[in-house]
PDB file of N, CA and C in Angstrom:
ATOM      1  N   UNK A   1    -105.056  49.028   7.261  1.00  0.00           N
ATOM      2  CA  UNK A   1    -104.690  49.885   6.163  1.00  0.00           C
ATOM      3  C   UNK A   1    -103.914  49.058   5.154  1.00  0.00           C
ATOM      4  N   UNK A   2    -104.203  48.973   3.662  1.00  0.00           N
ATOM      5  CA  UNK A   2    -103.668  48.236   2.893  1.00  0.00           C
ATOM      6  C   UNK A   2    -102.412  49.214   2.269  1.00  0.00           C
ATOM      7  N   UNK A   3    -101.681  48.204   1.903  1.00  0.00           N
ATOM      8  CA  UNK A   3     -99.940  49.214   1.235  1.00  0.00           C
ATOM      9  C   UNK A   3    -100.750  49.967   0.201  1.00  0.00           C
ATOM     10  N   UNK A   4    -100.187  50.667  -0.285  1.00  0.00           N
ATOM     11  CA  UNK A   4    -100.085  51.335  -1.743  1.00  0.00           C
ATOM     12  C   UNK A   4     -99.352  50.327  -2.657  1.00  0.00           C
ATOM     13  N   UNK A   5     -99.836  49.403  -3.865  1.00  0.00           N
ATOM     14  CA  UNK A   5     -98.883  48.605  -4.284  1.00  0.00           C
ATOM     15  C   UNK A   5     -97.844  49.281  -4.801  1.00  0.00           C
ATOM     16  N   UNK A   6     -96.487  48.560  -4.762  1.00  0.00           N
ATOM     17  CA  UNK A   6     -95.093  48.586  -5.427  1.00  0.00           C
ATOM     18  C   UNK A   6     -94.912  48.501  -6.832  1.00  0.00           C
ATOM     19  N   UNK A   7     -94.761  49.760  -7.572  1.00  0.00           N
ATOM     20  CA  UNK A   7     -94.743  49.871  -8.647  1.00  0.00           C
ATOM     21  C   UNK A   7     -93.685  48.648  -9.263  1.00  0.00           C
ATOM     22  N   UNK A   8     -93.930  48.360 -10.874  1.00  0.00           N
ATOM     23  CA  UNK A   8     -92.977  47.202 -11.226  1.00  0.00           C
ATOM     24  C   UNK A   8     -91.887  47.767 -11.329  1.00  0.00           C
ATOM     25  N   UNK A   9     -91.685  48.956 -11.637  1.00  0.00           N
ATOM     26  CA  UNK A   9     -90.367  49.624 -11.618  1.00  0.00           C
ATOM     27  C   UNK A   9     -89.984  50.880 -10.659  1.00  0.00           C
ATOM     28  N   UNK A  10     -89.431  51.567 -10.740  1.00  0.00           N
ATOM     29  CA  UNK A  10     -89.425  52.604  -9.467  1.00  0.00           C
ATOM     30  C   UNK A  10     -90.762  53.549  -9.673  1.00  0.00           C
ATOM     31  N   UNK A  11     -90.863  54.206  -8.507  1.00  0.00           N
ATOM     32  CA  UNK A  11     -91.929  55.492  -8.681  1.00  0.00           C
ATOM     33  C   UNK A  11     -91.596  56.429  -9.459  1.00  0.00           C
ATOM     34  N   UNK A  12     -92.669  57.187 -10.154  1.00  0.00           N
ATOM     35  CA  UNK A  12     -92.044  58.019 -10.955  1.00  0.00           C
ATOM     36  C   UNK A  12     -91.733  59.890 -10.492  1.00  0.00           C
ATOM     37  N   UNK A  13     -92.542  59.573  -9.147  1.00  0.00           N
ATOM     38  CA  UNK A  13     -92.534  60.868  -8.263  1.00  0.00           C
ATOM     39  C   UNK A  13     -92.804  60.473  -7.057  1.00  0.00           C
ATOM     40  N   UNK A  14     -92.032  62.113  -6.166  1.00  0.00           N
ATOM     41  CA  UNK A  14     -92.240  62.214  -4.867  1.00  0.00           C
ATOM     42  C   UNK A  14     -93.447  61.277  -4.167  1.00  0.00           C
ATOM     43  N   UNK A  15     -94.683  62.561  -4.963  1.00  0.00           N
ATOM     44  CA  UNK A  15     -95.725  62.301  -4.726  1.00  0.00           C
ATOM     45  C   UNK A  15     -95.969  60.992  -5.100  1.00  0.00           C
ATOM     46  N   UNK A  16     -95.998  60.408  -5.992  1.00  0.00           N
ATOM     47  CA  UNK A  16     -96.305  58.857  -6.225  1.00  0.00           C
ATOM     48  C   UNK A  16     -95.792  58.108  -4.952  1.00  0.00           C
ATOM     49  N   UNK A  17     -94.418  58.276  -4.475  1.00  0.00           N
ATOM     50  CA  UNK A  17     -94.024  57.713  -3.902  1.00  0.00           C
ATOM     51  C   UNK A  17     -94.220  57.753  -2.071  1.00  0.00           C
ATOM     52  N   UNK A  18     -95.060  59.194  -1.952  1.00  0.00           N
ATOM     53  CA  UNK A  18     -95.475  59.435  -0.010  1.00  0.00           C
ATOM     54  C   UNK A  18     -96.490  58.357   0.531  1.00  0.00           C
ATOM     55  N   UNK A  19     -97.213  58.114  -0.740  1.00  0.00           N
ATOM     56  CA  UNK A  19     -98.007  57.442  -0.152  1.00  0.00           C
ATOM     57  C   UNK A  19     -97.483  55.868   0.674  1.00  0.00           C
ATOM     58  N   UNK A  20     -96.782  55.088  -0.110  1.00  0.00           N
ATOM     59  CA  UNK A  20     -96.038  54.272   0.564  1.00  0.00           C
ATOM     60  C   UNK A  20     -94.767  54.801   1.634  1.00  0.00           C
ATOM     61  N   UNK A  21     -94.225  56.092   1.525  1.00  0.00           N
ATOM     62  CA  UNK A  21     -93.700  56.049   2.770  1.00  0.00           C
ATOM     63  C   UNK A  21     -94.618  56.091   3.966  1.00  0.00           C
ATOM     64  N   UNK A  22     -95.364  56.689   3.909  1.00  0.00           N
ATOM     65  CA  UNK A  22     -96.469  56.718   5.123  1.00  0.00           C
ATOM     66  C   UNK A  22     -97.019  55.412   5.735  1.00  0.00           C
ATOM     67  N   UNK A  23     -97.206  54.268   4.545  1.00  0.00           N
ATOM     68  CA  UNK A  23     -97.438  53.079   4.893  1.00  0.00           C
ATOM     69  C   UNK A  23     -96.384  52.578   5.744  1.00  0.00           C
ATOM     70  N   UNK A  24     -95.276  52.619   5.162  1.00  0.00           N
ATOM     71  CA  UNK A  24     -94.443  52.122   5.834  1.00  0.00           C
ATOM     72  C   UNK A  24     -93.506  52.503   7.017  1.00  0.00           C
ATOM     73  N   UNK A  25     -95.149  53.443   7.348  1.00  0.00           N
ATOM     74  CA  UNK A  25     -94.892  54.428   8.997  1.00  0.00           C
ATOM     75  C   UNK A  25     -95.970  54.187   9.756  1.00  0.00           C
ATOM     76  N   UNK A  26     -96.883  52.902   9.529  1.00  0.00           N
ATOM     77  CA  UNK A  26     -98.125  53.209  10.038  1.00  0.00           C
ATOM     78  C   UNK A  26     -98.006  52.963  11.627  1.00  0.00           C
ATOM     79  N   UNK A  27     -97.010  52.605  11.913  1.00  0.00           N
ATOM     80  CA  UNK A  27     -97.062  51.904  13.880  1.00  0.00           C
ATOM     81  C   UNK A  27     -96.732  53.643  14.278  1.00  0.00           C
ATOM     82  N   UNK A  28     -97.658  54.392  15.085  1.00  0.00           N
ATOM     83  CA  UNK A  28     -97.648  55.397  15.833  1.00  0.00           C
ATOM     84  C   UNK A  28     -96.173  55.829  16.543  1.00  0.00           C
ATOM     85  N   UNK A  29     -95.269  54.620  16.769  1.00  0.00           N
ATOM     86  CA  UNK A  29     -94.280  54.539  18.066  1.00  0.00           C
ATOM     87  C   UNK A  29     -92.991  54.816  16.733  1.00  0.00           C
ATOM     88  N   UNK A  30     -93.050  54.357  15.889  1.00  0.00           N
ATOM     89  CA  UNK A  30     -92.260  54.513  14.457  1.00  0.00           C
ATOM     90  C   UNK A  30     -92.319  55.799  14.303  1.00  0.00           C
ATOM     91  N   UNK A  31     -93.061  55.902  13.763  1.00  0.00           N
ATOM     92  CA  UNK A  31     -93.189  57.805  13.370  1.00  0.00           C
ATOM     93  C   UNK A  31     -92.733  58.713  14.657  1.00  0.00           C
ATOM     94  N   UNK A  32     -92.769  58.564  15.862  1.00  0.00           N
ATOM     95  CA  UNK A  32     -92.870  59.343  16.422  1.00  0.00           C
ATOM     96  C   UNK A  32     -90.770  59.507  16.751  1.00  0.00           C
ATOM     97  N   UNK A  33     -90.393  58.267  16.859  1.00  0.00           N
ATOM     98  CA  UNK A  33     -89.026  58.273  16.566  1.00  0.00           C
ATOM     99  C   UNK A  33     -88.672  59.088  15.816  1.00  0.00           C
ATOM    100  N   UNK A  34     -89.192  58.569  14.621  1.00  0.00           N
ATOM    101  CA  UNK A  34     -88.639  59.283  13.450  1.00  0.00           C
ATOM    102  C   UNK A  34     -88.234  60.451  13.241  1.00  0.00           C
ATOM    103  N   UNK A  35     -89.808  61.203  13.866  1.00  0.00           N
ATOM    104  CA  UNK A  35     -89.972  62.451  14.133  1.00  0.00           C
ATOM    105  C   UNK A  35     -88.627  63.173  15.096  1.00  0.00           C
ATOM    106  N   UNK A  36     -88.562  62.401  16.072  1.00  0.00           N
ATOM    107  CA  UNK A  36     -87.546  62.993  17.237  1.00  0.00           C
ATOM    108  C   UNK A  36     -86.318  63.021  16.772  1.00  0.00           C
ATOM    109  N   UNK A  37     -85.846  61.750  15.630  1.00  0.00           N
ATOM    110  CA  UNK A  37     -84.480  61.665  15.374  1.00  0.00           C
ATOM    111  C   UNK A  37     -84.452  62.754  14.136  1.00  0.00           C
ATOM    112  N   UNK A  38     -85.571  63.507  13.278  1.00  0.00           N
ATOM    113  CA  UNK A  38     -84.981  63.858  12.392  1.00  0.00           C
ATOM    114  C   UNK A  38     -85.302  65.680  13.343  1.00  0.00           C
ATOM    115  N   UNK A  39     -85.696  65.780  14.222  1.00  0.00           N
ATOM    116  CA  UNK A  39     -85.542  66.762  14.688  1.00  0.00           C
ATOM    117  C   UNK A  39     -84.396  67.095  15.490  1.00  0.00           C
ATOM    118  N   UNK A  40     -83.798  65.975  15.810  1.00  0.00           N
ATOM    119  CA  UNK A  40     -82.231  66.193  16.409  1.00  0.00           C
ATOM    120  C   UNK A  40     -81.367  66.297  15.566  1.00  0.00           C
ATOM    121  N   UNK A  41     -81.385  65.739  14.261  1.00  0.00           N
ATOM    122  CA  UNK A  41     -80.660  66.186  12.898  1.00  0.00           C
ATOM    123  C   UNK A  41     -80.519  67.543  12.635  1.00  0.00           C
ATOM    124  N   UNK A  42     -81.837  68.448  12.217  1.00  0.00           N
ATOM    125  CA  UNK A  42     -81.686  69.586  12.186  1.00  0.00           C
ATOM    126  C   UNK A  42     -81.339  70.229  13.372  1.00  0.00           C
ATOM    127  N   UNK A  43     -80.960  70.053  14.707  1.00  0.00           N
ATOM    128  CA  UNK A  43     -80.378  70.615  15.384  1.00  0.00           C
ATOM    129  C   UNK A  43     -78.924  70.502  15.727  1.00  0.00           C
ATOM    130  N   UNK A  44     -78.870  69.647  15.097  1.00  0.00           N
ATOM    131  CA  UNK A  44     -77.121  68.890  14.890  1.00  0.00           C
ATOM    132  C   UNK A  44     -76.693  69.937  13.388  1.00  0.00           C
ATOM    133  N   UNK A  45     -77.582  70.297  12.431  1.00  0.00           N
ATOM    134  CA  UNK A  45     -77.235  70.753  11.346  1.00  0.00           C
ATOM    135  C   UNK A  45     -77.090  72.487  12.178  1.00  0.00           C
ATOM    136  N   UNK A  46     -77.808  72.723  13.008  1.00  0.00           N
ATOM    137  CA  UNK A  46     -77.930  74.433  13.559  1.00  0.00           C
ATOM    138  C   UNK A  46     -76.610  74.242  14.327  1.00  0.00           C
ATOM    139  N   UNK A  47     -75.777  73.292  14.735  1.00  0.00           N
ATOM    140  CA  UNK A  47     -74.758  73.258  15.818  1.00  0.00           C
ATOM    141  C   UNK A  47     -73.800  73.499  14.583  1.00  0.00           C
ATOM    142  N   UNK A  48     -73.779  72.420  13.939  1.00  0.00           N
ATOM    143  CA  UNK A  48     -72.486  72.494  12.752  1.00  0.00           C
ATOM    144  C   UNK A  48     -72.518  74.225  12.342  1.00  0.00           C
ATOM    145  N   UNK A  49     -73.583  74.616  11.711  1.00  0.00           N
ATOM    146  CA  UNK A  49     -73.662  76.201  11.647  1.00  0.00           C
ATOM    147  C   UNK A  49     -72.864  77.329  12.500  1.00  0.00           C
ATOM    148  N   UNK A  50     -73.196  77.081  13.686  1.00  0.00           N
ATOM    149  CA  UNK A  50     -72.990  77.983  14.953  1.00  0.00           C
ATOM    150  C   UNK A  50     -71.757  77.244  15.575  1.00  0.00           C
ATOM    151  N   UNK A  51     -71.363  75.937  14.936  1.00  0.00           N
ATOM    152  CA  UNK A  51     -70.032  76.180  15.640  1.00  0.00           C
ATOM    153  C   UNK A  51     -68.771  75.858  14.539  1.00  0.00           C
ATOM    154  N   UNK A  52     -68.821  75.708  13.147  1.00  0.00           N
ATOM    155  CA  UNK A  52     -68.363  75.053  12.343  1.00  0.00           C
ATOM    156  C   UNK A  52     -67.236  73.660  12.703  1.00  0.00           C
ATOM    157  N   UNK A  53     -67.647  72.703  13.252  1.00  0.00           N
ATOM    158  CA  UNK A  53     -66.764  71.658  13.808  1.00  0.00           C
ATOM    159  C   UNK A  53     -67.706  70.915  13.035  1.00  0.00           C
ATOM    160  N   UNK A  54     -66.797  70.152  12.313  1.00  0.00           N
ATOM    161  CA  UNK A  54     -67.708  69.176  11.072  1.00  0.00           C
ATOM    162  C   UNK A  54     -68.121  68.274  11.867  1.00  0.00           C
ATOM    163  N   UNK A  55     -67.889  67.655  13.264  1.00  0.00           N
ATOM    164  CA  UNK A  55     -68.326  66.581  13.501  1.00  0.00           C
ATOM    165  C   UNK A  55     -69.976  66.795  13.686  1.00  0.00           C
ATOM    166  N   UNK A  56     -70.510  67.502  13.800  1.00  0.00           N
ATOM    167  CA  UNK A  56     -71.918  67.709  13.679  1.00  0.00           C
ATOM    168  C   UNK A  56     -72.122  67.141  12.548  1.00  0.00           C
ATOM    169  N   UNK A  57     -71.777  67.230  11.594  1.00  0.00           N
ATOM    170  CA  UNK A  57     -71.786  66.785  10.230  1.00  0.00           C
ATOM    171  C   UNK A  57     -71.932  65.572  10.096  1.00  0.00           C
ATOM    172  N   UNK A  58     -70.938  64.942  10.867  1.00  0.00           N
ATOM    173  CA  UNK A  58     -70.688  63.388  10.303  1.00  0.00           C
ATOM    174  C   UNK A  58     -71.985  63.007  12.161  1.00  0.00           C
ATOM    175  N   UNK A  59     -72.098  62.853  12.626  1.00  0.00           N
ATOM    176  CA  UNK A  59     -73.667  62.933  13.775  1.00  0.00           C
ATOM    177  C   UNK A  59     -74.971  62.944  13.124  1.00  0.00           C
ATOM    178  N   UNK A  60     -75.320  63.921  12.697  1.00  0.00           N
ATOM    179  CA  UNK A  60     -76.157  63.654  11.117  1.00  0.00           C
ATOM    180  C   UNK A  60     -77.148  62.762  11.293  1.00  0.00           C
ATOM    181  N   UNK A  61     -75.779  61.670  10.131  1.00  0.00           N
ATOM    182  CA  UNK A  61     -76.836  60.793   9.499  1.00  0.00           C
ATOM    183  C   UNK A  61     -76.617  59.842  10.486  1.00  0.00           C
ATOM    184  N   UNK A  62     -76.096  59.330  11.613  1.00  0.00           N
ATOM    185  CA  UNK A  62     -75.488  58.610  12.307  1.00  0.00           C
ATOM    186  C   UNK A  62     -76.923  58.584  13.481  1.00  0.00           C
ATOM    187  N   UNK A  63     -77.412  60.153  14.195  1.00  0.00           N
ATOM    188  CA  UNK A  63     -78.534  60.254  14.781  1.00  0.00           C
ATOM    189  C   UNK A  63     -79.785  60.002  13.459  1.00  0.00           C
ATOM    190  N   UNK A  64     -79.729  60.159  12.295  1.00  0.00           N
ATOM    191  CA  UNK A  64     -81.179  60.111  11.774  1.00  0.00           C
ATOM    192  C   UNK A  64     -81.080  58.285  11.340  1.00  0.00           C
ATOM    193  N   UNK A  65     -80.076  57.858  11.111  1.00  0.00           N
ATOM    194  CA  UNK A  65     -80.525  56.648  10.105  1.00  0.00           C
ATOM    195  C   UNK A  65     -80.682  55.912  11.874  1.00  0.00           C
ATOM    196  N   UNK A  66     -79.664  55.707  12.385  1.00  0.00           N
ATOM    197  CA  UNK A  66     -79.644  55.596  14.147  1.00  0.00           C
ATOM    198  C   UNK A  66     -81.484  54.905  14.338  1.00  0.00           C
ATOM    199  N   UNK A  67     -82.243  56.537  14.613  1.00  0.00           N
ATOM    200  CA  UNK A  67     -83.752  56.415  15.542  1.00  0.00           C
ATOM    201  C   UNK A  67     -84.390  56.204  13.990  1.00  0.00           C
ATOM    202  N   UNK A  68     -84.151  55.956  13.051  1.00  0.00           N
ATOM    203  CA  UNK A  68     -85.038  55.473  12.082  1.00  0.00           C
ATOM    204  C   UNK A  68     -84.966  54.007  12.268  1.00  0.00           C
ATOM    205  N   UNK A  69     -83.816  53.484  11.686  1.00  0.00           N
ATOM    206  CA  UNK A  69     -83.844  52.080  12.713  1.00  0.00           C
ATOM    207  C   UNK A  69     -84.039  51.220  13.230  1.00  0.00           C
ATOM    208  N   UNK A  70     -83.719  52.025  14.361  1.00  0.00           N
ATOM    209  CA  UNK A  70     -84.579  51.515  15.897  1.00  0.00           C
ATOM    210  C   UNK A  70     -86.124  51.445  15.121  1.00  0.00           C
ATOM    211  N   UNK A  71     -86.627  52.206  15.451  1.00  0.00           N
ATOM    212  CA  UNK A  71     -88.132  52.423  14.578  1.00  0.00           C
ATOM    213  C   UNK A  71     -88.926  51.127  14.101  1.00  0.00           C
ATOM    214  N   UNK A  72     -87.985  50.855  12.849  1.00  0.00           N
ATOM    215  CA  UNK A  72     -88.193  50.098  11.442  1.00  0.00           C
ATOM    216  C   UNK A  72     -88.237  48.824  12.151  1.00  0.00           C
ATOM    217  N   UNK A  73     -86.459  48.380  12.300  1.00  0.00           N
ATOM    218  CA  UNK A  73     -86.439  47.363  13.576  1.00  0.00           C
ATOM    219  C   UNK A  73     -87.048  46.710  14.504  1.00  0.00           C
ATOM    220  N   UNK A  74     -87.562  47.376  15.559  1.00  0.00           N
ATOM    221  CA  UNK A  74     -88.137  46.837  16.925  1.00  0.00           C
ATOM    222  C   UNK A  74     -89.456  47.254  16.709  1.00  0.00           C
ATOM    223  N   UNK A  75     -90.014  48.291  15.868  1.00  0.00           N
ATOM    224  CA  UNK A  75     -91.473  48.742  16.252  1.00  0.00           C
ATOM    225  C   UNK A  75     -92.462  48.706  14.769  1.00  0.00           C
ATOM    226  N   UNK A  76     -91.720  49.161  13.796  1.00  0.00           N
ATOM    227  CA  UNK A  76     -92.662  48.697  12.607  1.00  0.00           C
ATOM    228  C   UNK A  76     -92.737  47.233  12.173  1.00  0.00           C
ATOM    229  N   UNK A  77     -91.344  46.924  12.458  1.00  0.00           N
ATOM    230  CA  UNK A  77     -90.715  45.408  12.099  1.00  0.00           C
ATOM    231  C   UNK A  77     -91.099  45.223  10.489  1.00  0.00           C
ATOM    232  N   UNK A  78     -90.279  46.323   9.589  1.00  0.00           N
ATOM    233  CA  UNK A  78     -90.050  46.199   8.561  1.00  0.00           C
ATOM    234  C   UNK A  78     -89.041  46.800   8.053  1.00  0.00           C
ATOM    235  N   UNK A  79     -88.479  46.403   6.697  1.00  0.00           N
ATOM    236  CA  UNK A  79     -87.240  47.160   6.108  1.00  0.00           C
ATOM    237  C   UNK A  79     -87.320  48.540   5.788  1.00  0.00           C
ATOM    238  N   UNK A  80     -86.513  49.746   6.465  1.00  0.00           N
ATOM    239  CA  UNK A  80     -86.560  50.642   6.185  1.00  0.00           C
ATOM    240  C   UNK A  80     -86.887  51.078   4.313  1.00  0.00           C
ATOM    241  N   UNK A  81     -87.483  51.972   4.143  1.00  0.00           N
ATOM    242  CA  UNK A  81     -87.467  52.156   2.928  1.00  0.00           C
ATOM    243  C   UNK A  81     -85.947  53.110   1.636  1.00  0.00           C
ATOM    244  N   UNK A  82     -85.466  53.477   2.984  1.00  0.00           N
ATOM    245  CA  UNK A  82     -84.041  54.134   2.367  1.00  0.00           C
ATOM    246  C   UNK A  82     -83.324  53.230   1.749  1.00  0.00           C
ATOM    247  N   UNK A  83     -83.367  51.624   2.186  1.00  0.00           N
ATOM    248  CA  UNK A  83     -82.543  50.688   1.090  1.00  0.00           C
ATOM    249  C   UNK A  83     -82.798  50.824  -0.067  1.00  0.00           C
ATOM    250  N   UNK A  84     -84.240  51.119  -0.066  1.00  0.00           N
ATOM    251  CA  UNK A  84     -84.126  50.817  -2.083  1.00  0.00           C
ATOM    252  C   UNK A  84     -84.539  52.736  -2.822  1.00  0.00           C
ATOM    253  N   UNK A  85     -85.289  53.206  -1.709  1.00  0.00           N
ATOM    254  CA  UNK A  85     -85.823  54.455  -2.076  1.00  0.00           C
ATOM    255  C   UNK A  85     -84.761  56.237  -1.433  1.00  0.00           C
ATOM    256  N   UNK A  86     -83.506  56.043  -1.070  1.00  0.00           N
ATOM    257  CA  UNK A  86     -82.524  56.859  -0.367  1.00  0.00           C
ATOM    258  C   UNK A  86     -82.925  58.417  -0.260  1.00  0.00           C
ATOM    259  N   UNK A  87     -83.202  58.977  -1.329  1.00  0.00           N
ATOM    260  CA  UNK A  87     -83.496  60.915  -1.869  1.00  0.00           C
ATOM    261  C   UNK A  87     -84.871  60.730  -1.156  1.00  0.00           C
ATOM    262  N   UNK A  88     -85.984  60.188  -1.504  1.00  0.00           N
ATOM    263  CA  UNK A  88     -87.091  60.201  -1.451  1.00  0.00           C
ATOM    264  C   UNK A  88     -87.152  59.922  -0.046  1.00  0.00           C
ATOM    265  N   UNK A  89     -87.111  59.022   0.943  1.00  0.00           N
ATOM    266  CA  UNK A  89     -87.394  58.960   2.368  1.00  0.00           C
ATOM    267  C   UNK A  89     -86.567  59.289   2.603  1.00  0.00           C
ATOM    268  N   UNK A  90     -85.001  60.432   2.580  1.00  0.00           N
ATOM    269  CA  UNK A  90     -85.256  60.964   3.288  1.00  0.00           C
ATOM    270  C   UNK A  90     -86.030  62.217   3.208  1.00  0.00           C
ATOM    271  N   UNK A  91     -86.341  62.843   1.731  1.00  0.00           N
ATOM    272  CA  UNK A  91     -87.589  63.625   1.728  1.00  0.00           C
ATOM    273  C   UNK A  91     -88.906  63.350   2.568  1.00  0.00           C
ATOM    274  N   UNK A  92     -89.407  61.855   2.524  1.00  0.00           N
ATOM    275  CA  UNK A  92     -90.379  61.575   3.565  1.00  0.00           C
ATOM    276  C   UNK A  92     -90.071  62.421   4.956  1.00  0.00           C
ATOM    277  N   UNK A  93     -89.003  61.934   4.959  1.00  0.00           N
ATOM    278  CA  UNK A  93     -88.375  62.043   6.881  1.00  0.00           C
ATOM    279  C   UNK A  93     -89.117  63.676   6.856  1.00  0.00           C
ATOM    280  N   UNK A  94     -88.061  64.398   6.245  1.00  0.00           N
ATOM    281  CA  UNK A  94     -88.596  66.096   6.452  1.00  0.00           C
ATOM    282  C   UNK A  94     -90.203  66.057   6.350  1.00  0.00           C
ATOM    283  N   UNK A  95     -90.657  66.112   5.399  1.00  0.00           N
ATOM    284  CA  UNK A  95     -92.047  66.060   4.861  1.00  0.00           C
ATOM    285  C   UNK A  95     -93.063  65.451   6.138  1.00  0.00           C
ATOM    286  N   UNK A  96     -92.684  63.878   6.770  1.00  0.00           N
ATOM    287  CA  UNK A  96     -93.428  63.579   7.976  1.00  0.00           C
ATOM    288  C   UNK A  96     -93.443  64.678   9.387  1.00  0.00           C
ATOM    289  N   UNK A  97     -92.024  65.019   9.387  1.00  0.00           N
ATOM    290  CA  UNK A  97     -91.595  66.104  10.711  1.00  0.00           C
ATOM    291  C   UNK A  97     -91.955  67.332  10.239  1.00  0.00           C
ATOM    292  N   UNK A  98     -92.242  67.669   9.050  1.00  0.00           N
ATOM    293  CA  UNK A  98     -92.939  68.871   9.216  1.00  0.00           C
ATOM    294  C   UNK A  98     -94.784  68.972   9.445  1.00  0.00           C
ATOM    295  N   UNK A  99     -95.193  68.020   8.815  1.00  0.00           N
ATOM    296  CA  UNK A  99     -96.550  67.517   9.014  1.00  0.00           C
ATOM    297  C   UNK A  99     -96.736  67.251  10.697  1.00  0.00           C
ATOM    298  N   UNK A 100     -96.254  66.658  10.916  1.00  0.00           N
ATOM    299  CA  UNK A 100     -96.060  66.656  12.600  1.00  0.00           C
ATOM    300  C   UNK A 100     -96.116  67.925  13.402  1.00  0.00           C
ATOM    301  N   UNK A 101     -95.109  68.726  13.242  1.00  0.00           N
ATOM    302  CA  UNK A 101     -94.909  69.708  13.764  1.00  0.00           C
ATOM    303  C   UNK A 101     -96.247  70.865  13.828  1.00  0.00           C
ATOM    304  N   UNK A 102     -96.129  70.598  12.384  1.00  0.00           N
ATOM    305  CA  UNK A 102     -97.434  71.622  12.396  1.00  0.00           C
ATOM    306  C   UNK A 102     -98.564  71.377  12.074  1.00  0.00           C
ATOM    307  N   UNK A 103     -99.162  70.246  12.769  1.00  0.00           N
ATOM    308  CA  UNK A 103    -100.393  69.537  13.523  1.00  0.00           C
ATOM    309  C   UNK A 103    -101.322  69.346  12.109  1.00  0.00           C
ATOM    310  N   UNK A 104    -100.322  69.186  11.085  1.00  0.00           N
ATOM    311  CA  UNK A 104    -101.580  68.274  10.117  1.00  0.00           C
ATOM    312  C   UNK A 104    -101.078  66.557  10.124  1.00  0.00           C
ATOM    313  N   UNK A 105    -100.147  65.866  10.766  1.00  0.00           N
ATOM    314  CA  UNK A 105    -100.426  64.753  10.928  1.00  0.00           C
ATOM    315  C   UNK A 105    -100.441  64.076  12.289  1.00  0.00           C
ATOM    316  N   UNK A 106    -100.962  63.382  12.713  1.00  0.00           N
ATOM    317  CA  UNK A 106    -101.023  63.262  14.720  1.00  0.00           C
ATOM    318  C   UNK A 106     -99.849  62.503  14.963  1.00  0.00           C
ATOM    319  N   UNK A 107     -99.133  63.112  15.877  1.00  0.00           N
ATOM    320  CA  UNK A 107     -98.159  62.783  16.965  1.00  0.00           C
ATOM    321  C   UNK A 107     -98.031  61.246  17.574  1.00  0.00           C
TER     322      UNK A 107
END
């Protein structure tokens, strides 16, 4: 699978911009992290809710950037894209875990 090239300047949208997050999810074992860590996020966000103790809060980003990571690190073996792209992957993040979830992208 070839990248989506890197615009000379930033993307000018979301959408412009999924397509390279996805690239830069293509190792199966990556995504599937991803998936798990940003689903423990939103359950860290339902705890902070139901119990108001901020430390759920600060767990967060600590579990999502954490198994992203790992991910990027040991299994895609590339630079996360939140260094240069932050709003947008983590929009990816949701956007991949919901595609996941509800079986329009494979597990």
């Amino acid at each position: 699978m070839n990248a989506p090239p890197e615009p000379q300047g930033r993307y000018a949208s979301f959408e412009a911009f999924y397509p390279y997050y996805i690239h830069e999810h293509s190792n199966r074992t990556c995504r599937r992290i991803h998936v798990v860590g940003t689903g423990l996020v939103i359950l860290a966000f339902v705890g902070f809710l139901l119990t108001l103790n901020p430390w759920w809060l600060l767990a967060m980003p600590l579990i999502g950037y954490g198994f992203a990571w790992v991910g990027h690190f040991f299994f895609e073996k590339n630079r996360p894209a939140t260094f240069q792209y932050p709003l947008w992957s983590l929009m990816g993040d949701f956007r991949l875990f919901f595609e996941t979830v509800t079986g329009r992208r494979r597990f």
